[in-house]
Protein backbone atom coordinates (compact mmCIF):
# COMPACT_ATOMS: atom_id res chain seq x y z
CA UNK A 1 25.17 24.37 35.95
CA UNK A 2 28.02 21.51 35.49
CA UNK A 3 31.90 22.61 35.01
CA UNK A 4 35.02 20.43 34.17
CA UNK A 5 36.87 20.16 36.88
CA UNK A 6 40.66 21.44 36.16
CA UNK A 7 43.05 19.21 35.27
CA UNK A 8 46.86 20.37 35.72
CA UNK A 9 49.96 18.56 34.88
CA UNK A 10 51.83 17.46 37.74
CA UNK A 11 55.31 16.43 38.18
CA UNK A 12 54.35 12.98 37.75
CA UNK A 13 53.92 13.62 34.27
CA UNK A 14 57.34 15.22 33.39
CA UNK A 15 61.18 13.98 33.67
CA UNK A 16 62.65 15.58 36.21
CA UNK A 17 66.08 13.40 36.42
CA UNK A 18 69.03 15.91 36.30
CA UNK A 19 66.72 19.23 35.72
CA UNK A 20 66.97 21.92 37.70
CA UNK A 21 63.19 22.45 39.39
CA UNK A 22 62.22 25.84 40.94
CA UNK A 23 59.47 24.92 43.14
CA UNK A 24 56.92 27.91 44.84
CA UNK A 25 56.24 26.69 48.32
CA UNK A 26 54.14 28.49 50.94
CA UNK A 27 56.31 28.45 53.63
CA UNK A 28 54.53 32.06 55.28
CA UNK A 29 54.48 30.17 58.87
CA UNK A 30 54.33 31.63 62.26
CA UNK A 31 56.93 32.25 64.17
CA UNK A 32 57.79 32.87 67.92
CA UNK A 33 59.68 35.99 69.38
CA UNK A 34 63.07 34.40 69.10
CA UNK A 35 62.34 33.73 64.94
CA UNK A 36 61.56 29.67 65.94
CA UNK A 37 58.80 28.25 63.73
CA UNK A 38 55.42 27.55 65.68
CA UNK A 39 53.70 25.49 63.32
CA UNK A 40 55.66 23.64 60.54
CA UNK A 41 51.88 22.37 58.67
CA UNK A 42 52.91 24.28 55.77
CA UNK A 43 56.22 23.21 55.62
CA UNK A 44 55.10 19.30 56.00
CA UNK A 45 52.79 19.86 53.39
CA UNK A 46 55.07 20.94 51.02
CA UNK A 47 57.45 17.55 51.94
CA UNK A 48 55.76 15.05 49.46
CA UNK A 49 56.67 17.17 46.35
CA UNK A 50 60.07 17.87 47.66
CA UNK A 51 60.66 14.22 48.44
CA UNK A 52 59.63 13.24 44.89
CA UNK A 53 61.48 15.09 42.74
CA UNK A 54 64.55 14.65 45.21
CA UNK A 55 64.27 10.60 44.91
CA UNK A 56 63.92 11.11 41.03
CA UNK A 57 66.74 13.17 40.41
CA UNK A 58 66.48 16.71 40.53
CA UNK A 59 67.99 19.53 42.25
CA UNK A 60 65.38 21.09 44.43
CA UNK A 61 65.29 25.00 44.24
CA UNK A 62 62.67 26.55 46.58
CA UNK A 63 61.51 29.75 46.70
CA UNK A 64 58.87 31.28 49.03
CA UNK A 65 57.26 34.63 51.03
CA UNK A 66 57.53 34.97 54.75
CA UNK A 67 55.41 37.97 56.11
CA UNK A 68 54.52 41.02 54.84
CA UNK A 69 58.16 43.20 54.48
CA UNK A 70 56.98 45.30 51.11
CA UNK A 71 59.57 45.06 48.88
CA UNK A 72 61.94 45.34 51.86
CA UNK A 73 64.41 43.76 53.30
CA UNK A 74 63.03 42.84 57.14
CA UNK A 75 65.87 40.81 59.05
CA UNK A 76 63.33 38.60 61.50
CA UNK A 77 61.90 37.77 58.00
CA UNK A 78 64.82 35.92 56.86
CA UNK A 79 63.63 32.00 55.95
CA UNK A 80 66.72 30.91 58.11
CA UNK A 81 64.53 29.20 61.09
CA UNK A 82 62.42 27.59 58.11
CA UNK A 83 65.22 26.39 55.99
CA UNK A 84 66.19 25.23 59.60
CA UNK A 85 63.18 23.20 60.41
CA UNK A 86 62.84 22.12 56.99
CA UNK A 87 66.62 20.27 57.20
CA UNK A 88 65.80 18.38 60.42
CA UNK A 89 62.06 17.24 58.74
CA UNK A 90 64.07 15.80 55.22
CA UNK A 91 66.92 14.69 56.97
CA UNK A 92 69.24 16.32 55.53
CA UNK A 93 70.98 19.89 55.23
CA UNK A 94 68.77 22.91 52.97
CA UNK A 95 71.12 25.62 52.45
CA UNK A 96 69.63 29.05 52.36
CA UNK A 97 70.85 31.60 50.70
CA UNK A 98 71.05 35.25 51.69
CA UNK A 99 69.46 36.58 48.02
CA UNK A 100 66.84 35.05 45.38
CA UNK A 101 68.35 36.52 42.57
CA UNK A 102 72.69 37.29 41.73
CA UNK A 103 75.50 36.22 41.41
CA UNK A 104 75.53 34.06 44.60
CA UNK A 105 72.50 32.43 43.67
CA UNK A 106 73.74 31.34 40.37
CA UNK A 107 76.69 29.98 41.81
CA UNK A 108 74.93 27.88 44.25
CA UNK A 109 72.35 26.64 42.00
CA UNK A 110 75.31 25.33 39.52
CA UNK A 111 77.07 23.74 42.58
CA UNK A 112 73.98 21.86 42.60
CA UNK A 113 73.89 17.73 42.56
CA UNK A 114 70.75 15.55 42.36
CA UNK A 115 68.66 15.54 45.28
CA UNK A 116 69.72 18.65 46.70
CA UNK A 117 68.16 21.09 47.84
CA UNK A 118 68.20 25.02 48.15
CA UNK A 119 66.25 27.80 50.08
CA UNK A 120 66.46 31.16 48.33
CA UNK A 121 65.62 34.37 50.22
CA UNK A 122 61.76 36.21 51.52
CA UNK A 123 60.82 37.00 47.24
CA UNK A 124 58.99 39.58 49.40
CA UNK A 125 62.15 41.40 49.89
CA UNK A 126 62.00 42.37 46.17
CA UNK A 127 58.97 45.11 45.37
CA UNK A 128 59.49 43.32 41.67
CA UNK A 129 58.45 39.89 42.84
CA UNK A 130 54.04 41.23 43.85
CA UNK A 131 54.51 43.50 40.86
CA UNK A 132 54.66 40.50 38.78
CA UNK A 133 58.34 42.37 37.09
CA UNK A 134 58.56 40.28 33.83
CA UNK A 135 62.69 40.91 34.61
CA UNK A 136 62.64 39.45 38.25
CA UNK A 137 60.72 36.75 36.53
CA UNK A 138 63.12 35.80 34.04
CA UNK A 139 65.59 36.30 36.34
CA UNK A 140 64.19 33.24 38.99
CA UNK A 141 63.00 31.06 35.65
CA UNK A 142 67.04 31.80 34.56
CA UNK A 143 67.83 29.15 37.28
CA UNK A 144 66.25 26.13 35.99
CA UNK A 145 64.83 24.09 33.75
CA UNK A 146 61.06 23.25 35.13
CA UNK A 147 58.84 25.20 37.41
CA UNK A 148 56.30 23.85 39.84
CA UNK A 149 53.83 25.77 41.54
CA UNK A 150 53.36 24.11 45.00
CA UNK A 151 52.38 27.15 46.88
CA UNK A 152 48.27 26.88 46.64
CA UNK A 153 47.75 29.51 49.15
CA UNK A 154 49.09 32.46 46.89
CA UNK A 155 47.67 31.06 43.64
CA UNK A 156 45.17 33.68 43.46
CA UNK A 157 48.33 35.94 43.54
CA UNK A 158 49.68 36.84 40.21
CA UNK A 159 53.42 37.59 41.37
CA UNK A 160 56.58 37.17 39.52
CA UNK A 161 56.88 34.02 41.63
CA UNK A 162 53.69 32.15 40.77
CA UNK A 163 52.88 33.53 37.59
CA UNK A 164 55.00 35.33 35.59
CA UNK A 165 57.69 32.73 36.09
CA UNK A 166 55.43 30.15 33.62
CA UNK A 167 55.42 33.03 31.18
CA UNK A 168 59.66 31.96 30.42
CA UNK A 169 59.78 27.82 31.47
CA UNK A 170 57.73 24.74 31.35
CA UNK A 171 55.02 24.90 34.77
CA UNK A 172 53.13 22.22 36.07
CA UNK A 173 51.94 21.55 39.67
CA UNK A 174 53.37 19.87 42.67
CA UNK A 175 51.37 17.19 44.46
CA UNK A 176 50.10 19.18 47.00
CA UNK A 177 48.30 22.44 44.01
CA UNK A 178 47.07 19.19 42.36
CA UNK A 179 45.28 17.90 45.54
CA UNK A 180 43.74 21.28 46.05
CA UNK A 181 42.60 21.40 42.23
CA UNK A 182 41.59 18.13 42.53
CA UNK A 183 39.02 17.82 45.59
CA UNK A 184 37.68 21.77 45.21
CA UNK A 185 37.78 21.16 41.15
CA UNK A 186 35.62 17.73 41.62
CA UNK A 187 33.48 19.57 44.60
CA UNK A 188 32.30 22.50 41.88
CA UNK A 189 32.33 20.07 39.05
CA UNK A 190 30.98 17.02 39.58
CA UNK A 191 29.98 16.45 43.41
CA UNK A 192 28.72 13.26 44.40
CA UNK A 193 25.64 14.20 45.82
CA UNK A 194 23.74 15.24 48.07
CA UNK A 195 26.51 18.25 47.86
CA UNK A 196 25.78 20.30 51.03
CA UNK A 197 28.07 23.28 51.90
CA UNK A 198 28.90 25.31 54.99
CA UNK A 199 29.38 28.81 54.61
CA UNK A 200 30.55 31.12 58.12
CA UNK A 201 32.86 33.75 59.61
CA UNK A 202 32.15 37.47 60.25
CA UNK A 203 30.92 39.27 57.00
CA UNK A 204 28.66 38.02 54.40
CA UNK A 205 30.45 41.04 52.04
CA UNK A 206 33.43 38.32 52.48
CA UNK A 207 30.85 35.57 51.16
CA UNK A 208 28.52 36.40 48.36
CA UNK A 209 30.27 35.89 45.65
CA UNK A 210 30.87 32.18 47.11
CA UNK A 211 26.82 31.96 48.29
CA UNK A 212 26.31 33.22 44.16
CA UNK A 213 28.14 30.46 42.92
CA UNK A 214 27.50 27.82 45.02
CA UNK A 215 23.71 28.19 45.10
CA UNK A 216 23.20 26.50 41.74
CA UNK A 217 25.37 23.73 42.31
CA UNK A 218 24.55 22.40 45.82
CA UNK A 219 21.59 20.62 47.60
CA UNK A 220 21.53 22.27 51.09
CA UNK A 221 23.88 25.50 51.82
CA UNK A 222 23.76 26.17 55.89
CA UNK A 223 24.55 29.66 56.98
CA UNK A 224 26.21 30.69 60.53
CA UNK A 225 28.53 33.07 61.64
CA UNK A 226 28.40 36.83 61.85
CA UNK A 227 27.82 37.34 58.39
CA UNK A 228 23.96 34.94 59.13
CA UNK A 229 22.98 38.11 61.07
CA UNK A 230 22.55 40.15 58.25
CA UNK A 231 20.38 37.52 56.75
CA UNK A 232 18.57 37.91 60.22
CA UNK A 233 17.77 41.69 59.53
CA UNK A 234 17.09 40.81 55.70
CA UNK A 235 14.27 38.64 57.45
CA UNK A 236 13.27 41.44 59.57
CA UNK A 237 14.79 40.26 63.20
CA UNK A 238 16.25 42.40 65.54
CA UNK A 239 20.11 41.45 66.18
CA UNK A 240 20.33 43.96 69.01
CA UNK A 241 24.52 45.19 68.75
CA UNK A 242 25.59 41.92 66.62
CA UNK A 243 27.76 42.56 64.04
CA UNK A 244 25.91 43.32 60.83
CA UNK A 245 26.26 45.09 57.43
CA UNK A 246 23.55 47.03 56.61
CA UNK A 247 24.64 48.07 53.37
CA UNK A 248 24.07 44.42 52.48
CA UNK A 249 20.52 43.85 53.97
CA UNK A 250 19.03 43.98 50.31
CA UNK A 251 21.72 41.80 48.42
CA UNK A 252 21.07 39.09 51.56
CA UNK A 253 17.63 39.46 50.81
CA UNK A 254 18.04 38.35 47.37
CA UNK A 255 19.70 35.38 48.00
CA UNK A 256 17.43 34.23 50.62
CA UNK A 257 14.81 34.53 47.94
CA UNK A 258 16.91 33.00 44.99
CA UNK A 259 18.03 30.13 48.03
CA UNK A 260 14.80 29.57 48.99
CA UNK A 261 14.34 25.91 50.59
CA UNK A 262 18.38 25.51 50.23
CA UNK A 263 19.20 28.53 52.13
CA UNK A 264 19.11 27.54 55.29
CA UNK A 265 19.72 30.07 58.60
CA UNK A 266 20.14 29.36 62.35
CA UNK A 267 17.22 28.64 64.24
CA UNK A 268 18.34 29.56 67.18
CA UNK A 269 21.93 31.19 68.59
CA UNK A 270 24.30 31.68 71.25
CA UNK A 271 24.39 35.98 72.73
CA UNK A 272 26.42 37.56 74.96
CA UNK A 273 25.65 40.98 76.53
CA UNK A 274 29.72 41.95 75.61
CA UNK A 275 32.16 40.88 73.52
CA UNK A 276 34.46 38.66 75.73
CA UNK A 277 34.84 35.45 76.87
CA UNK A 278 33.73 36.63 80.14
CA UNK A 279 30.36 37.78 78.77
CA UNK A 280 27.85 36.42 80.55
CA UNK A 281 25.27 33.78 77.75
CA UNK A 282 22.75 32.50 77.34
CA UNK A 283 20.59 30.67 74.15
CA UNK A 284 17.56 32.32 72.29
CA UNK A 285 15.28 32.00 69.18
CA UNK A 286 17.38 33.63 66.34
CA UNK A 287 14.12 36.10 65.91
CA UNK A 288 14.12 36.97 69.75
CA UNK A 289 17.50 39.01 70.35
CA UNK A 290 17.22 41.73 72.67
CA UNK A 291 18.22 45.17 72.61
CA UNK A 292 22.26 45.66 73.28
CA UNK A 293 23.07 41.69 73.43
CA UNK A 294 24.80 40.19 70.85
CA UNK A 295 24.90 37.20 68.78
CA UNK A 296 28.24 35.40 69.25
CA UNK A 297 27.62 31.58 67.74
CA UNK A 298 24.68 29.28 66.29
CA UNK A 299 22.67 27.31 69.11
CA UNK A 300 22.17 23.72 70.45
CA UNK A 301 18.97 23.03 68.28
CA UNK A 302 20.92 24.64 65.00
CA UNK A 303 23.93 22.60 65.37
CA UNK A 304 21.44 19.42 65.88
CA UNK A 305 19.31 20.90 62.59
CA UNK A 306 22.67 21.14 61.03
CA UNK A 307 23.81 17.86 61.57
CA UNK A 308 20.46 16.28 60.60
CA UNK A 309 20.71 17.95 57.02
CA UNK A 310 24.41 17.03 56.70
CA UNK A 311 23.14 12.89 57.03
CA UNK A 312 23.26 11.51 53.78
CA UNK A 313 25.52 13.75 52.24
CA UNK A 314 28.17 12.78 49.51
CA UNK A 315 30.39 15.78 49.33
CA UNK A 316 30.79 18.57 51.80
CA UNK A 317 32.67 21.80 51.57
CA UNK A 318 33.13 24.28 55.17
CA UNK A 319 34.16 27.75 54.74
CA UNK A 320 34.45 30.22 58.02
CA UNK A 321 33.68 28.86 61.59
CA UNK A 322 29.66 29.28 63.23
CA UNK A 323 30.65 31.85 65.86
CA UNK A 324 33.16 33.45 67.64
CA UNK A 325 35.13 29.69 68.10
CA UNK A 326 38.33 31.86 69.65
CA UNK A 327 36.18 32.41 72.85
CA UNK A 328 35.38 28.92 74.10
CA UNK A 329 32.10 29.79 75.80
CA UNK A 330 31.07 30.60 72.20
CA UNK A 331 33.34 27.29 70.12
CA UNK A 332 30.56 24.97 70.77
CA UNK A 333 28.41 25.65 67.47
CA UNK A 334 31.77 25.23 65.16
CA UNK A 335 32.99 21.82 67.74
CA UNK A 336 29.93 20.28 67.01
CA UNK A 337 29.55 21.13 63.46
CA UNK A 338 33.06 19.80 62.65
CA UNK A 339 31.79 16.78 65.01
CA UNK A 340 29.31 16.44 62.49
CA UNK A 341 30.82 16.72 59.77
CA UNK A 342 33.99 14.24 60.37
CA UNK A 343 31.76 11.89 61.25
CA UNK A 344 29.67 11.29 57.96
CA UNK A 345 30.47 7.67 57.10
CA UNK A 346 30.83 7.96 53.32
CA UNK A 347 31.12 11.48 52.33
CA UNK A 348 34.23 13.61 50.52
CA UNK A 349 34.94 16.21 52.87
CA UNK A 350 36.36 19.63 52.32
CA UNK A 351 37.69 22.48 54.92
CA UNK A 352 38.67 25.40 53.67
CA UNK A 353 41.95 27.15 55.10
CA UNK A 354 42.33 29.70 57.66
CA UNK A 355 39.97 29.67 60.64
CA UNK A 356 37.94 26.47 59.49
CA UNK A 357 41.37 24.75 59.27
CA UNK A 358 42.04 25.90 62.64
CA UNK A 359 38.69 24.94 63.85
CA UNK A 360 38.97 21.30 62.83
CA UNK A 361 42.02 21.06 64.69
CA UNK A 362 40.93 22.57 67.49
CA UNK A 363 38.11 19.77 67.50
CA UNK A 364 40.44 17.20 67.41
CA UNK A 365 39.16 15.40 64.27
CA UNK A 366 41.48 16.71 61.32
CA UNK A 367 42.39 13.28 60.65
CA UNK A 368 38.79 12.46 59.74
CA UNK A 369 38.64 15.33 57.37
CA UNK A 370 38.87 14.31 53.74
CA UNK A 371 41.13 17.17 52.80
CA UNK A 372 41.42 20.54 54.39
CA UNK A 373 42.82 23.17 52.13
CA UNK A 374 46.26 25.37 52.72
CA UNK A 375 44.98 28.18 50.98
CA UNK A 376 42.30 30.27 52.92
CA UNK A 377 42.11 33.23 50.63
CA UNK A 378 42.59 31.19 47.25
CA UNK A 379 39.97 28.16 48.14
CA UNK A 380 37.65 30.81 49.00
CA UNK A 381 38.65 32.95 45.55
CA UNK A 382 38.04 28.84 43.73
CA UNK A 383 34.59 28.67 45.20
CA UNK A 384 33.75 31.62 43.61
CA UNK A 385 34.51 30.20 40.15
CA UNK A 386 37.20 32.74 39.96
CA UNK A 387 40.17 31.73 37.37
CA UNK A 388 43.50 31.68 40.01
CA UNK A 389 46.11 33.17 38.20
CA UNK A 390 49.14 30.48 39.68
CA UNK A 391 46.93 27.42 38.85
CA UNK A 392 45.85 28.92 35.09
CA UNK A 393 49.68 29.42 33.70
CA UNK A 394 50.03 25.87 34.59
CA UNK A 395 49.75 23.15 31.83
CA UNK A 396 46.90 21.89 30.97
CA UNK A 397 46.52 17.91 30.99
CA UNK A 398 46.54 15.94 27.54
């Protein structure tokens, strides 16, 4: 089964000179004690489609979500620090304002001159912003002329801020939502094959409807993580205290017999008799787990298995790490998968967000990665086939 890849407009395909642009950036980034910002990724990525539109012109007006306050206002999730961080990256001053809607706001944004650039309050603060309020909407399209949906990570949201916004203004997609639709669209659509993907983390619940639509489309899939040990018991091993969803034995079962020769599982894995880093390990046949140990990453001869099927292959996508990669002893299945995969010569490689993101870096080969996605939750919701709500309202290309 073959789909069109999706194909957005972008701001490259608009006139931005003079307009007012309300751009949706994902600037949810952690934060130390004091309210300093800990990693500025998000913030960098968002720089490209901020520099553009500044050098052509427009006056920048950025709206984002910091946290989780529920429609409350939360003062240590104030985007000061970020509006902060995000002045000293472009060079030049951001103001933030204290609301993302009023009086104030108004006033600010019509102070505005090209190449400016404005930080309005946490939407998050406003219970009418994850309702999706068609008012609060109207109210943040009232500000300008063009939206832009840059904010990839919540584009499986449909919030006032990265949907119902389109509903009221023209919406296209800022360079960094047309990267993401770009590599995952082309990776679902029309891989360059072989197409082999990498599905882990802790719950195959979190996974099937991924493994579902992925199965038809790609040469090899390779299983690890917590959620291969409920393959395990689908095959009839014992996984002695491993983490394991019984309720999903039989659905595992099915796609091990829909997967057949493509499914592939760990042939052998890493346990631990506790869960800790202190635990003491050791490696065994994925069929011979004993009683009260645990499985806590893939093993040496998987990750060489793995490895061997990933030669060859034109387009890769990664979603959730092999094993517990937070405990060192247990990193070394993930390491030397994203070894593996960064060092394909000529293949179009794909990490999804969250935990694989953090896993490449944590390998020290990022920079070898063809594109690693900002959106954990939403590039897993794409590789389901699932329509994102923020990347739908968007206009289509001529």
């Amino acid at each position: 089964m073959t789909t069109t890849p999706v194909c957005k407009k972008t701001i490259r395909n608009v006139d931005v000179d003079g307009k007012r642009v309300l751009v949706r950036v994902d600037f949810n980034v952690p934060q130390d004690e004091s309210g300093r910002v800990t990693d500025d990724t998000r913030i960098r990525a968002a720089l490209p489609t901020i520099e553009y539109l500044r050098q052509h012109g427009a006056r920048v007006i950025l709206t984002s979500h910091l946290g989780r306050p529920k429609g409350k206002v939360v003062d240590k999730l104030r985007l000061d620090p970020v509006a902060d961080r995000l002045s000293a990256l472009l060079g030049q001053p951001v103001r933030k304002l204290s609301d993302a809607i009023g009086p104030e706001v108004r006033e600010a944004v019509l102070a505005m001159r090209p190449g400016d650039v404005l930080l309005l309050e946490n939407l998050r603060f406003y219970p009418e912003e994850e309702a999706n309020d068609s008012t609060f909407a109207r109210q943040l399209a009232s500000l300008a002329d063009l939206y832009v949906n840059d904010a990839f990570g919540t584009a499986h949201r449909a919030h006032a801020s990265t949907e119902g916004v389109a509903h009221y203004m023209p919406a296209v997609a800022g360079l960094l939502m047309a990267k993401e639709i770009e590599f995952l669209g082309q990776a679902l659509g029309s891989p360059r094959r072989p197409f082999v993907a990498i599905l882990g983390g802790a719950k195959v619940s979190d996974k099937i409807a991924v493994i579902d639509n992925l199965l038809p489309k790609v040469d090899r899939l390779l299983i690890g993580g917590g959620m291969a040990n409920t393959f395990f018991l689908a095959k009839g091993y014992d996984v002695g205290d491993s983490l394991v969803e019984v309720e999903k034995v039989d659905v595992a079962r099915d796609l091990l017999a829909r997967g057949g020769d493509k499914l592939v599982l760990p042939s052998d894995v890493v346990i631990a008799d506790a869960f800790s880093a202190e635990a003491t390990a050791q490696v065994v046949a994925a069929e011979q787990v004993p009683a009260k140990w645990r499985i806590m990453d893939i093993g040496p001869d998987t990750v060489r298995r793995y490895s061997q099927a990933l030669q060859g292959a034109h387009t890769v996508v990664w979603n959730g790490p092999m094993g517990v990669f937070e405990f060192e002893p247990f990193a070394a299945g993930t390491i030397g998968l994203a070894h593996a995969v960064a060092d394909l010569p000529d293949a179009t490689t794909i990490v999804g967000g969250g935990d694989s993101a953090a896993a490449v870096e944590a390998a020290g080969v990022a920079a070898r990665i063809t594109h690693i996605s900002t959106g954990g939750g939403a590039s897993l919701e794409f590789l389901e086939g699932k329509v994102l709500p923020g990347v739908a309202i968007l206009q289509d290309c001529e």
